[in-house]
C-alpha atoms as a PDB file:
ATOM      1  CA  UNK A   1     -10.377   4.716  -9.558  1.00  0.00           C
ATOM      2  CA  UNK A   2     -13.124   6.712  -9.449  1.00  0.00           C
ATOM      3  CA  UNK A   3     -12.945   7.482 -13.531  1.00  0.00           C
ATOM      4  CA  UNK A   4     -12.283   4.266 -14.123  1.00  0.00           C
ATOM      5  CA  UNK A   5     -15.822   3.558 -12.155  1.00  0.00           C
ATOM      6  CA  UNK A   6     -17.750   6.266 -14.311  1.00  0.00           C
ATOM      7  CA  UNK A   7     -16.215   5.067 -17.178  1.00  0.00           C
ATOM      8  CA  UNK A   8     -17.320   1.131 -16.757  1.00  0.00           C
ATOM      9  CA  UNK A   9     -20.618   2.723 -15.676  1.00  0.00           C
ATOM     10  CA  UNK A  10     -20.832   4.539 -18.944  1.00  0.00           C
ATOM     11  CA  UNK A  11     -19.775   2.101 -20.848  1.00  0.00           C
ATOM     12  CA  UNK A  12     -16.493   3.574 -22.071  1.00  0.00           C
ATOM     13  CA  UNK A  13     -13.210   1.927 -23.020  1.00  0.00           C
ATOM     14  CA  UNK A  14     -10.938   2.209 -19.830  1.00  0.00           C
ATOM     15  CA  UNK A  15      -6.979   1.712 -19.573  1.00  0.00           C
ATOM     16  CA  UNK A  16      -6.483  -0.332 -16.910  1.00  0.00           C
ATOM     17  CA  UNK A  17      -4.759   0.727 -13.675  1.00  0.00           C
ATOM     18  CA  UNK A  18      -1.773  -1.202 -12.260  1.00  0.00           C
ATOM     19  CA  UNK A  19       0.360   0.305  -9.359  1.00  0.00           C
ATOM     20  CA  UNK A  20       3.880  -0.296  -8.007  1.00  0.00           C
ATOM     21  CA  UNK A  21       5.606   0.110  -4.721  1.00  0.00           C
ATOM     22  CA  UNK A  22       8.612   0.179  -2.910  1.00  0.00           C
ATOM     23  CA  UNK A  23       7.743  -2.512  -0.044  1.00  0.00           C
ATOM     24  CA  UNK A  24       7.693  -0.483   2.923  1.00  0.00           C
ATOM     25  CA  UNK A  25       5.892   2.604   0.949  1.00  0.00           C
ATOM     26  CA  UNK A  26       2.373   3.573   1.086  1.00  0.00           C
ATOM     27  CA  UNK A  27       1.521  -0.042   2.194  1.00  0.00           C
ATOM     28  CA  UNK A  28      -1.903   1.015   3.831  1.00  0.00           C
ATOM     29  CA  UNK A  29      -2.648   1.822   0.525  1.00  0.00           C
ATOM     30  CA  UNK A  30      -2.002  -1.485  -1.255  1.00  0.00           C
ATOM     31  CA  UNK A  31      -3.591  -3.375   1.610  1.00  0.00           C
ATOM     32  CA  UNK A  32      -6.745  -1.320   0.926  1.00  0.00           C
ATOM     33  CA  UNK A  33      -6.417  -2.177  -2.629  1.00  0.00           C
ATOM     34  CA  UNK A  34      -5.579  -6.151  -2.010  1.00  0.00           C
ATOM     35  CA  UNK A  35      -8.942  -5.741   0.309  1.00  0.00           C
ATOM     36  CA  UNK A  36     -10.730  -4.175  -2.005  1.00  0.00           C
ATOM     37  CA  UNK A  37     -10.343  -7.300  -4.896  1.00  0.00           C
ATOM     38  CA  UNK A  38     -11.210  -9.170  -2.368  1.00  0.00           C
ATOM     39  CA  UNK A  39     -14.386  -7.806  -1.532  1.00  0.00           C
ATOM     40  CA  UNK A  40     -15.326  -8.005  -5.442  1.00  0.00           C
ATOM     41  CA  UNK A  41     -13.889 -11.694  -5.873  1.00  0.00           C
ATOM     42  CA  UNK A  42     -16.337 -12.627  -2.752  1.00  0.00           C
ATOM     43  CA  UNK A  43     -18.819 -10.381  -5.177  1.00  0.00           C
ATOM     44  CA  UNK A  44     -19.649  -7.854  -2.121  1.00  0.00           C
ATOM     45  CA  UNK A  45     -18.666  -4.547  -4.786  1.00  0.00           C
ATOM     46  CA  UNK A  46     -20.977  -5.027  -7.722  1.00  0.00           C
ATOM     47  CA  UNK A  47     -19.037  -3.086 -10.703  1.00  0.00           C
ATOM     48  CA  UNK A  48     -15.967  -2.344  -8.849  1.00  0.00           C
ATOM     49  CA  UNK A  49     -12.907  -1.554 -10.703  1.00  0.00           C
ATOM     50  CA  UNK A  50     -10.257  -2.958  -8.636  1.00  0.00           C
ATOM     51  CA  UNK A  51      -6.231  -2.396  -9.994  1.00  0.00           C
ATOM     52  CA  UNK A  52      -3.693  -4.314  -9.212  1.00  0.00           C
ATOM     53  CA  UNK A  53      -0.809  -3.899  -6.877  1.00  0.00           C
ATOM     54  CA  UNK A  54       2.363  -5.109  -6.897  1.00  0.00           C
ATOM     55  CA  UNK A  55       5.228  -4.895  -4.453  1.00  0.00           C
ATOM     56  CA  UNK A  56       9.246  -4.308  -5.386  1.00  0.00           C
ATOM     57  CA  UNK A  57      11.746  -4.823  -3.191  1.00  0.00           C
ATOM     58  CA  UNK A  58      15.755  -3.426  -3.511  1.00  0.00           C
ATOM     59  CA  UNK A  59      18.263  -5.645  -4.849  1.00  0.00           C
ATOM     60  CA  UNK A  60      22.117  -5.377  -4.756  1.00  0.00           C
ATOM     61  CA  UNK A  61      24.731  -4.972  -2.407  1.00  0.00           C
ATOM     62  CA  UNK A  62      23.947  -3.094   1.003  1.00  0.00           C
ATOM     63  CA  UNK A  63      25.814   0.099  -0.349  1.00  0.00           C
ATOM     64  CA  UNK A  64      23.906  -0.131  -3.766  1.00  0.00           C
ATOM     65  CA  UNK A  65      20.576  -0.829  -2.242  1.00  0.00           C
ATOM     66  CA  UNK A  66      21.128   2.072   1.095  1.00  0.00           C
ATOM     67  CA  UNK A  67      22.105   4.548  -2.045  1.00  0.00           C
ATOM     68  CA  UNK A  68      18.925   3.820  -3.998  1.00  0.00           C
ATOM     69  CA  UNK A  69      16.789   4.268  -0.930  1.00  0.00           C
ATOM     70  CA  UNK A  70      17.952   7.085   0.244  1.00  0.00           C
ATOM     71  CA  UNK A  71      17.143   8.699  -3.445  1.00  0.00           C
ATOM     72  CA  UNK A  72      13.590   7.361  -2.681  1.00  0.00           C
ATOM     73  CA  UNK A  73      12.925   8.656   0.209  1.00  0.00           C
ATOM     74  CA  UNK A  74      14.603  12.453  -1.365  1.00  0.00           C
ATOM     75  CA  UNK A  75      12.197  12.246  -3.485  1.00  0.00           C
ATOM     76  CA  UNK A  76       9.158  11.379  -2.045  1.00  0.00           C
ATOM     77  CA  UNK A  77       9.308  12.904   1.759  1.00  0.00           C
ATOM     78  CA  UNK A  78       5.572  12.479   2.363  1.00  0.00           C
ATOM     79  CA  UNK A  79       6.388   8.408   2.352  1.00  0.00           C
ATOM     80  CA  UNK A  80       8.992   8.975   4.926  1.00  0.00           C
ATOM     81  CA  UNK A  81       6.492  10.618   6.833  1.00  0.00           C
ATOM     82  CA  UNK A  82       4.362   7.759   6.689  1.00  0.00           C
ATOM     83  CA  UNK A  83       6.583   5.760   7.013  1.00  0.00           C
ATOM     84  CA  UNK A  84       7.222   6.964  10.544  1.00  0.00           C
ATOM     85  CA  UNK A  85       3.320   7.153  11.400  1.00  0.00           C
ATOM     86  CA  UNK A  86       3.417   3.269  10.510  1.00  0.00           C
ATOM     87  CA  UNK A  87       6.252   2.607  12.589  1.00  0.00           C
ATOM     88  CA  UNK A  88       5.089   4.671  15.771  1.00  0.00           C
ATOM     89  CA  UNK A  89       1.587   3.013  14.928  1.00  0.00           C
ATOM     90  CA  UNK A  90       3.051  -0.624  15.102  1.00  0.00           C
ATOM     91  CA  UNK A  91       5.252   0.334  18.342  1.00  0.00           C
ATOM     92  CA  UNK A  92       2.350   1.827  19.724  1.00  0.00           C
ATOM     93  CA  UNK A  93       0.484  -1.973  19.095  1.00  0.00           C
ATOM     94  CA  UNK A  94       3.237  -4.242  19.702  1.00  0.00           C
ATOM     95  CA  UNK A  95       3.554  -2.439  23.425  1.00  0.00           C
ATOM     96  CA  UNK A  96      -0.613  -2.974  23.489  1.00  0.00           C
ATOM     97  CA  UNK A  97      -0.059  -6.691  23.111  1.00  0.00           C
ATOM     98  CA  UNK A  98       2.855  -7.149  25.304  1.00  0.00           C
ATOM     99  CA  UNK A  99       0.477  -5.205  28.088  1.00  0.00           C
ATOM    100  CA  UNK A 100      -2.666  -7.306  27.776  1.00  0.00           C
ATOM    101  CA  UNK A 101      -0.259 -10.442  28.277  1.00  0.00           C
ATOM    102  CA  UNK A 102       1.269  -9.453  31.164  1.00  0.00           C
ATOM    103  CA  UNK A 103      -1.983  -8.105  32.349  1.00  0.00           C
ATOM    104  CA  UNK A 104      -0.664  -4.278  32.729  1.00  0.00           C
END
């Protein structure tokens, strides 16, 4: 994004950036980028280059859709990672809230 920034600044011709992710994946970073064009919509980011992001999810039967996942996740073991950081992160939350409503 940050080329894409010195190139608008510039004045340059710029491709323009589009990402896609497995839902589940990396989606702190889609939620920063979905914040982001909102921020510039609301005109709070002057000349920001925002892409898009869109979101795929699996489709088939349970056997076709575990096979293609686990391939994923093979392939990209940092996202597992994360994806376990997100999950203790939203355990770690949802035990917060139950606390503060039962006053523990």
């Amino acid at each position: 994004m940050r080329v894409q920034e010195s190139q608008a600044e510039m004045g340059e011709a710029r491709v323009e950036l589009v990402y896609g992710q497995l839902q589940g994946m990396a989606d702190e970073v889609s939620c920063e980028l979905v914040q982001r064009g909102m921020e510039v919509e609301n005109g709070e980011a002057a000349k920001t280059v925002v892409p898009q992001a869109y979101k795929y999810l699996v489709w088939g039967t349970t056997g076709e859709c575990m096979k293609y996942l686990a391939r994923r996740a093979q392939e990209n073991k940092d996202a597992v990672e994360r994806t376990r950081e997100g999950r203790d992160l939203m355990a770690k939350e949802a035990f917060r809230r139950v606390r503060s409503v039962f006053g523990w």
